[in-house]
N, C-alpha and C. Protein backbone atom coordinates (compact mmCIF):
# COMPACT_ATOMS: atom_id res chain seq x y z
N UNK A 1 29.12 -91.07 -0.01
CA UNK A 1 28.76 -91.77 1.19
C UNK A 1 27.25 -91.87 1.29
N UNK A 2 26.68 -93.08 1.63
CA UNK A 2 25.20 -93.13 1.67
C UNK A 2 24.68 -93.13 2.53
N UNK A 3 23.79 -92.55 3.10
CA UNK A 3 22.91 -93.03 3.99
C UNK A 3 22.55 -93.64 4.65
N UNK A 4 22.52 -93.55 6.06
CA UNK A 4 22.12 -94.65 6.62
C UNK A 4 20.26 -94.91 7.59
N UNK A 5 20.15 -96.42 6.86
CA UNK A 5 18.48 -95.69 6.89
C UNK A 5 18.09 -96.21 8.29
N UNK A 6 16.85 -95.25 8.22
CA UNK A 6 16.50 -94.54 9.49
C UNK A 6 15.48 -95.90 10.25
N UNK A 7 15.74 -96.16 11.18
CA UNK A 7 14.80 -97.59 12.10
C UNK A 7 13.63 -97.31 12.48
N UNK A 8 12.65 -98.00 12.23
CA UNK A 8 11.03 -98.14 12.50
C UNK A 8 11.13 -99.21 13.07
N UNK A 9 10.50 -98.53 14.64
CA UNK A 9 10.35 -99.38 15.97
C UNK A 9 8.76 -99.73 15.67
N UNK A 10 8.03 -100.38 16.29
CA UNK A 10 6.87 -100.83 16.29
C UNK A 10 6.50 -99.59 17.73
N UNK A 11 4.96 -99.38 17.95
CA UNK A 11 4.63 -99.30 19.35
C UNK A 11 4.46 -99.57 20.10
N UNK A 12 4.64 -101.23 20.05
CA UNK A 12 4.55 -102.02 21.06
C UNK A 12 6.53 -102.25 21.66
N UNK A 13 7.09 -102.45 20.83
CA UNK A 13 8.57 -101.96 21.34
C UNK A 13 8.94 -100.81 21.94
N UNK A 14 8.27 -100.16 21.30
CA UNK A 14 8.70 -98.14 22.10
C UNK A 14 8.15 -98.16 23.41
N UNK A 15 6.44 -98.81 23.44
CA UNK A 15 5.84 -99.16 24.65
C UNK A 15 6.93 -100.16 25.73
N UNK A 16 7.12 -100.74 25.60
CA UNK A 16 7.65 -102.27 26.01
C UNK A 16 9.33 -101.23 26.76
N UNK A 17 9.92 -100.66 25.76
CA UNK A 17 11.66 -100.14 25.70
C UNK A 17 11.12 -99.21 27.30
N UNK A 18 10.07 -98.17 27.12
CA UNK A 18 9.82 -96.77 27.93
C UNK A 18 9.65 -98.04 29.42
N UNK A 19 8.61 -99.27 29.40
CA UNK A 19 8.23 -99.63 30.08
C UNK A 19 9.45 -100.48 30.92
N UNK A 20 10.16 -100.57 30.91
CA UNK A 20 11.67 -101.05 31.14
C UNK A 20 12.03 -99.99 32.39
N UNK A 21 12.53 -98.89 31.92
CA UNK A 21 12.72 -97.65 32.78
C UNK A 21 11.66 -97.04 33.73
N UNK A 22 10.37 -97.04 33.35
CA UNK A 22 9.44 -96.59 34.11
C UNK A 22 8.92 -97.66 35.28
N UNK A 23 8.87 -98.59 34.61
CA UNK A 23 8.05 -99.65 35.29
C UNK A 23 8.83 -100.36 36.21
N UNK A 24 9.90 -100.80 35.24
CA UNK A 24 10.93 -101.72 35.87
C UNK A 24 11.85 -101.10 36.74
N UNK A 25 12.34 -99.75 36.46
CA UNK A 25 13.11 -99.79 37.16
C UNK A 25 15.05 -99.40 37.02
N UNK A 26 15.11 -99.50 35.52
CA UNK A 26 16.00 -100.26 35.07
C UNK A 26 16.53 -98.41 34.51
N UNK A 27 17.62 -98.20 34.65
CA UNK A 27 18.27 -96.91 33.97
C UNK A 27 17.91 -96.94 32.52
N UNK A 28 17.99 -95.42 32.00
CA UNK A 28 17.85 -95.46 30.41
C UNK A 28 19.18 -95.84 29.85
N UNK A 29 20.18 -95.67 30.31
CA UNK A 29 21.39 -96.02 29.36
C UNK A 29 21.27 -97.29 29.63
N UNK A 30 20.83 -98.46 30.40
CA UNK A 30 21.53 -99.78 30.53
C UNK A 30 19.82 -100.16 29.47
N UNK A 31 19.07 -99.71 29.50
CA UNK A 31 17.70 -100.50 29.03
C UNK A 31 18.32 -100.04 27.42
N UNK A 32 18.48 -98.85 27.41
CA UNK A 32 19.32 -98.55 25.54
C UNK A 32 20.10 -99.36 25.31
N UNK A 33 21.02 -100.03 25.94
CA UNK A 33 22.33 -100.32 25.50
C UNK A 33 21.63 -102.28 25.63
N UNK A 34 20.82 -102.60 26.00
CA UNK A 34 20.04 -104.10 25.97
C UNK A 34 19.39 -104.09 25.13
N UNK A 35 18.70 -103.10 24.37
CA UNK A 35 17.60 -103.27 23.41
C UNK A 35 18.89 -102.26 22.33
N UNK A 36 19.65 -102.28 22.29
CA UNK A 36 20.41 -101.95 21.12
C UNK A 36 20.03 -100.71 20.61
N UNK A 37 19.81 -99.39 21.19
CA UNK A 37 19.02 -98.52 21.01
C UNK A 37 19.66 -97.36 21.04
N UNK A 38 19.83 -96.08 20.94
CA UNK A 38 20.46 -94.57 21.19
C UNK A 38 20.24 -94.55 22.29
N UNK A 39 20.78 -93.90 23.25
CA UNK A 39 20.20 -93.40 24.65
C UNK A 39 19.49 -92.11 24.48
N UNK A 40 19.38 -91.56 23.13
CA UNK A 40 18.67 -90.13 23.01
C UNK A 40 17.16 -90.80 22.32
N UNK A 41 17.31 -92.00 21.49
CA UNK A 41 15.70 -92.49 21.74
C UNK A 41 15.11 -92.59 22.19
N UNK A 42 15.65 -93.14 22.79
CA UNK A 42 14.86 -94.08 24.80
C UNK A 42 14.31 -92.65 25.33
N UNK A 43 15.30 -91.85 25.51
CA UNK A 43 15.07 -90.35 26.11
C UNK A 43 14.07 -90.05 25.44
N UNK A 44 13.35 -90.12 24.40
CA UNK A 44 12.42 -89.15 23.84
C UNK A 44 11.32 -90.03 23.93
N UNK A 45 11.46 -91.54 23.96
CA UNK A 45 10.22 -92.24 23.99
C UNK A 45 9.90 -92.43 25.34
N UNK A 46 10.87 -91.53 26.48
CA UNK A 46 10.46 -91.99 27.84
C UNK A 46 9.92 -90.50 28.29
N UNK A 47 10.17 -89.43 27.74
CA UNK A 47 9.65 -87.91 27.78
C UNK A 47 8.29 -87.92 27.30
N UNK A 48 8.17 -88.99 25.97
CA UNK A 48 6.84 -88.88 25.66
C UNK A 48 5.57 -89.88 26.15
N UNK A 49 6.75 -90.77 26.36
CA UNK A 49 5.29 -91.98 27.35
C UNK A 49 5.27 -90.93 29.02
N UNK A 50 5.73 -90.45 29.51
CA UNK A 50 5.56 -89.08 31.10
C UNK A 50 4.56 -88.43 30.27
N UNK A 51 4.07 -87.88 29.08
CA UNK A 51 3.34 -86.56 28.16
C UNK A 51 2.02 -87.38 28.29
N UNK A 52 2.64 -88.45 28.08
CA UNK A 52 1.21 -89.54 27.85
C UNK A 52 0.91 -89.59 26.19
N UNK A 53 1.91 -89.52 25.21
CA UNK A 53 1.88 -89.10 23.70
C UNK A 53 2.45 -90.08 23.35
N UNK A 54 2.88 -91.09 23.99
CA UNK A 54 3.98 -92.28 23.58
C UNK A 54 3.29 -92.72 22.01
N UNK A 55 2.37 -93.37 21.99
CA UNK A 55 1.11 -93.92 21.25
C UNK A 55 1.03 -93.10 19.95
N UNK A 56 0.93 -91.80 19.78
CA UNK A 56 0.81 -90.70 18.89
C UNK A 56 1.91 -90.99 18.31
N UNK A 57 2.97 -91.23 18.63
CA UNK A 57 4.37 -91.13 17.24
C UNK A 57 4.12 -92.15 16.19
N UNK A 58 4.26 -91.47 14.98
CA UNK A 58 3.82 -92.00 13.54
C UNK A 58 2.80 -92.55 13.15
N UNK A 59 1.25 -91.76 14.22
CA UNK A 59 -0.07 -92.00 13.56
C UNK A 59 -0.30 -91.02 12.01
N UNK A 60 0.69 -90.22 12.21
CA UNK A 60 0.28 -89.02 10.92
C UNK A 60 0.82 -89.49 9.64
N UNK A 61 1.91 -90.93 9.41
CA UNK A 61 2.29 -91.54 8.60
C UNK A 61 1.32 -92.35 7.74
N UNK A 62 1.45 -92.27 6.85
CA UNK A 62 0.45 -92.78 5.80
C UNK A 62 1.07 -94.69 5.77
N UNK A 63 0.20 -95.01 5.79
CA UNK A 63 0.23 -96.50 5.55
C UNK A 63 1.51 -96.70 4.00
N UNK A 64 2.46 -97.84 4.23
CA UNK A 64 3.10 -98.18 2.47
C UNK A 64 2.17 -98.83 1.48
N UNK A 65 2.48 -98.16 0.46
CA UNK A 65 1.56 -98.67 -0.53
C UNK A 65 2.49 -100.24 -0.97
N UNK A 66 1.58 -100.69 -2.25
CA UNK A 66 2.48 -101.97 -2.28
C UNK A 66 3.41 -101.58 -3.72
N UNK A 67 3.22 -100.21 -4.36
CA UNK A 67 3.93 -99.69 -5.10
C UNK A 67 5.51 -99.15 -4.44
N UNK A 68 4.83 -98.41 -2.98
CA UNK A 68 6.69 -98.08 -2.27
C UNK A 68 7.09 -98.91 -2.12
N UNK A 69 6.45 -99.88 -1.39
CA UNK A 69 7.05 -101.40 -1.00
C UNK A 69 8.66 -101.47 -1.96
N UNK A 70 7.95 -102.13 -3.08
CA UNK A 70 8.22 -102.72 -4.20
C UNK A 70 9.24 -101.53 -4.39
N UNK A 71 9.12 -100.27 -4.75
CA UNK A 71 10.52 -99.56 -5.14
C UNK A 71 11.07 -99.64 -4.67
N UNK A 72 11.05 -99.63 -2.68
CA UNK A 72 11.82 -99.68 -1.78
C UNK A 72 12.81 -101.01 -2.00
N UNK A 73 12.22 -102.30 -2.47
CA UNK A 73 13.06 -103.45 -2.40
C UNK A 73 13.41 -103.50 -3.56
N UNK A 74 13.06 -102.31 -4.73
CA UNK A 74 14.02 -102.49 -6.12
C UNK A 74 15.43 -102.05 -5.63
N UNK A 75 15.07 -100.30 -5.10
CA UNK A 75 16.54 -99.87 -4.63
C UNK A 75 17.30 -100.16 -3.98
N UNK A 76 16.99 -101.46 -3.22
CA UNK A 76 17.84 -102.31 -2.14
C UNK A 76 18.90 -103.08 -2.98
N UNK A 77 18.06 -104.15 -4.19
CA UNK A 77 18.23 -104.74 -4.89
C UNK A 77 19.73 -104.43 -5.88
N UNK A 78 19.12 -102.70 -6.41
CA UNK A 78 20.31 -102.00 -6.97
C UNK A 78 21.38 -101.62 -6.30
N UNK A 79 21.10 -101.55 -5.30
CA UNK A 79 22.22 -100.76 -4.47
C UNK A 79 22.94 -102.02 -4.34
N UNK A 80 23.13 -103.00 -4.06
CA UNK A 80 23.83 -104.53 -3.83
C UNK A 80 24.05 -104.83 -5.21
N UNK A 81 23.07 -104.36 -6.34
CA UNK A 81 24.03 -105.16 -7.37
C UNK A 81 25.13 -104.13 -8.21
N UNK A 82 25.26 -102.80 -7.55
CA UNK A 82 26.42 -101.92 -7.98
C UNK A 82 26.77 -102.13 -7.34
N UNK A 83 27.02 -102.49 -5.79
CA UNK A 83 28.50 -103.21 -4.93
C UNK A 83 28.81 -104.10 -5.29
N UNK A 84 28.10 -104.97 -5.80
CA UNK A 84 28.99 -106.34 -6.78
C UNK A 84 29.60 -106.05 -8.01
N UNK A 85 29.02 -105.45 -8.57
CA UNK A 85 29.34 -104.59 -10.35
C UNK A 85 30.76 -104.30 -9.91
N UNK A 86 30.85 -103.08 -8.67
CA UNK A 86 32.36 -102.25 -8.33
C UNK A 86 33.61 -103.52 -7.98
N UNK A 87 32.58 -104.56 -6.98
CA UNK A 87 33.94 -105.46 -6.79
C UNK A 87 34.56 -105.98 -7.58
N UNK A 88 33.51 -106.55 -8.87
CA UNK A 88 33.92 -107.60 -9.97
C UNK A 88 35.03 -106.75 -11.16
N UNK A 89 34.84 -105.17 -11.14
CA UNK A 89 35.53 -104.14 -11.60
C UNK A 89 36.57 -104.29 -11.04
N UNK A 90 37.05 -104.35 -9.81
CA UNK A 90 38.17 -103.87 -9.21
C UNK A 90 39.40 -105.18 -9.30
N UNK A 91 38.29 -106.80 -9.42
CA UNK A 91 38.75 -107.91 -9.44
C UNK A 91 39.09 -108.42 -10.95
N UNK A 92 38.47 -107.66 -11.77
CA UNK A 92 39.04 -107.92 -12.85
C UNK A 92 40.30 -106.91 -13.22
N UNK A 93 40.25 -106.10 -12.95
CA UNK A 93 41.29 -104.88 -13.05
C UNK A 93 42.70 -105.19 -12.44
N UNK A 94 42.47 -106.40 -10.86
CA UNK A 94 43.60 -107.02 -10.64
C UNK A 94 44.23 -108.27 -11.80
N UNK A 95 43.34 -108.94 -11.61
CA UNK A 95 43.85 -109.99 -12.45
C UNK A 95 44.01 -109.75 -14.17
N UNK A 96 43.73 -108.24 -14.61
CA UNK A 96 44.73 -108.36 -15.59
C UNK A 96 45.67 -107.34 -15.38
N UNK A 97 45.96 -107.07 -14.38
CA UNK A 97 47.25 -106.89 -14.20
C UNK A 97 48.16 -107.64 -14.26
N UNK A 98 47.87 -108.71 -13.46
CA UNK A 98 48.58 -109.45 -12.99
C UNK A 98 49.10 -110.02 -14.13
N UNK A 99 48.63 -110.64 -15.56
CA UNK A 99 48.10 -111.22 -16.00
C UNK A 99 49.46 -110.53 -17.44
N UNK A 100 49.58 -109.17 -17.01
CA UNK A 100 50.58 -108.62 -18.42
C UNK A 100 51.88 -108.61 -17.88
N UNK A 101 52.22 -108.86 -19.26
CA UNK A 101 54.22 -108.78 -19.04
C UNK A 101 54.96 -107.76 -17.89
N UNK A 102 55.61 -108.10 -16.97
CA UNK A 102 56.57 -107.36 -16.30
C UNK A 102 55.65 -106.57 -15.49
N UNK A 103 54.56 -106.92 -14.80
CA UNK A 103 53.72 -106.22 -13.94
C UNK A 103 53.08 -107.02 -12.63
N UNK A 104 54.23 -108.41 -12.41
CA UNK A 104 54.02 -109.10 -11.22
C UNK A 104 55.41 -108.81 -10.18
N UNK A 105 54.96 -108.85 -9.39
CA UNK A 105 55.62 -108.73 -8.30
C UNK A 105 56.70 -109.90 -7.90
């Protein structure tokens, strides 16, 4: 089972999401559930815009190089072309079944 990868909000969205609930008005579960979000996100980006730290999340992240970049969209690349590899396996594996004496239905 793989992974499921992890979402990079901008700070102007995290700003914008907190500013919904604070500003506006608007509950954290209904502003989560409009911006398509966890309600335990919202919760932490609305604990930390009250800290006044909103701004600080993922300054300590190093900029992507254009080397991760690039691996990052090789392993995308691979990962989709072994789900096609497995289907075309599984689709050939039917049709010669199908395909030999006394093994159709």
């Amino acid at each position: 089972m793989e992974r499921i990868p992890r979402a990079v909000y901008t700070k102007e969205f995290r700003a914008e999401a907190a500013a919904l609930v604070l500003r506006d008005g608007l509950s954290a579960s209904a502003a989560a559930k409009r911006l398509s979000i966890s309600k335990k996100t919202l919760d932490n980006w609305l604990a930390l815009a009250k800290a006044g730290k909103l701004a600080a999340i993922g300054s300590n992240r190093s900029p992507v190089t254009e080397q991760e970049a690039e691996l990052s969209r090789l392993r995308k690349e691979l990962a989709e072309t072994k789900m096609e590899r497995d289907l075309l396996k599984k689709a050939a594996a039917y049709f010669a079944r199908e395909s030999l004496p006394g093994t159709r239905s």
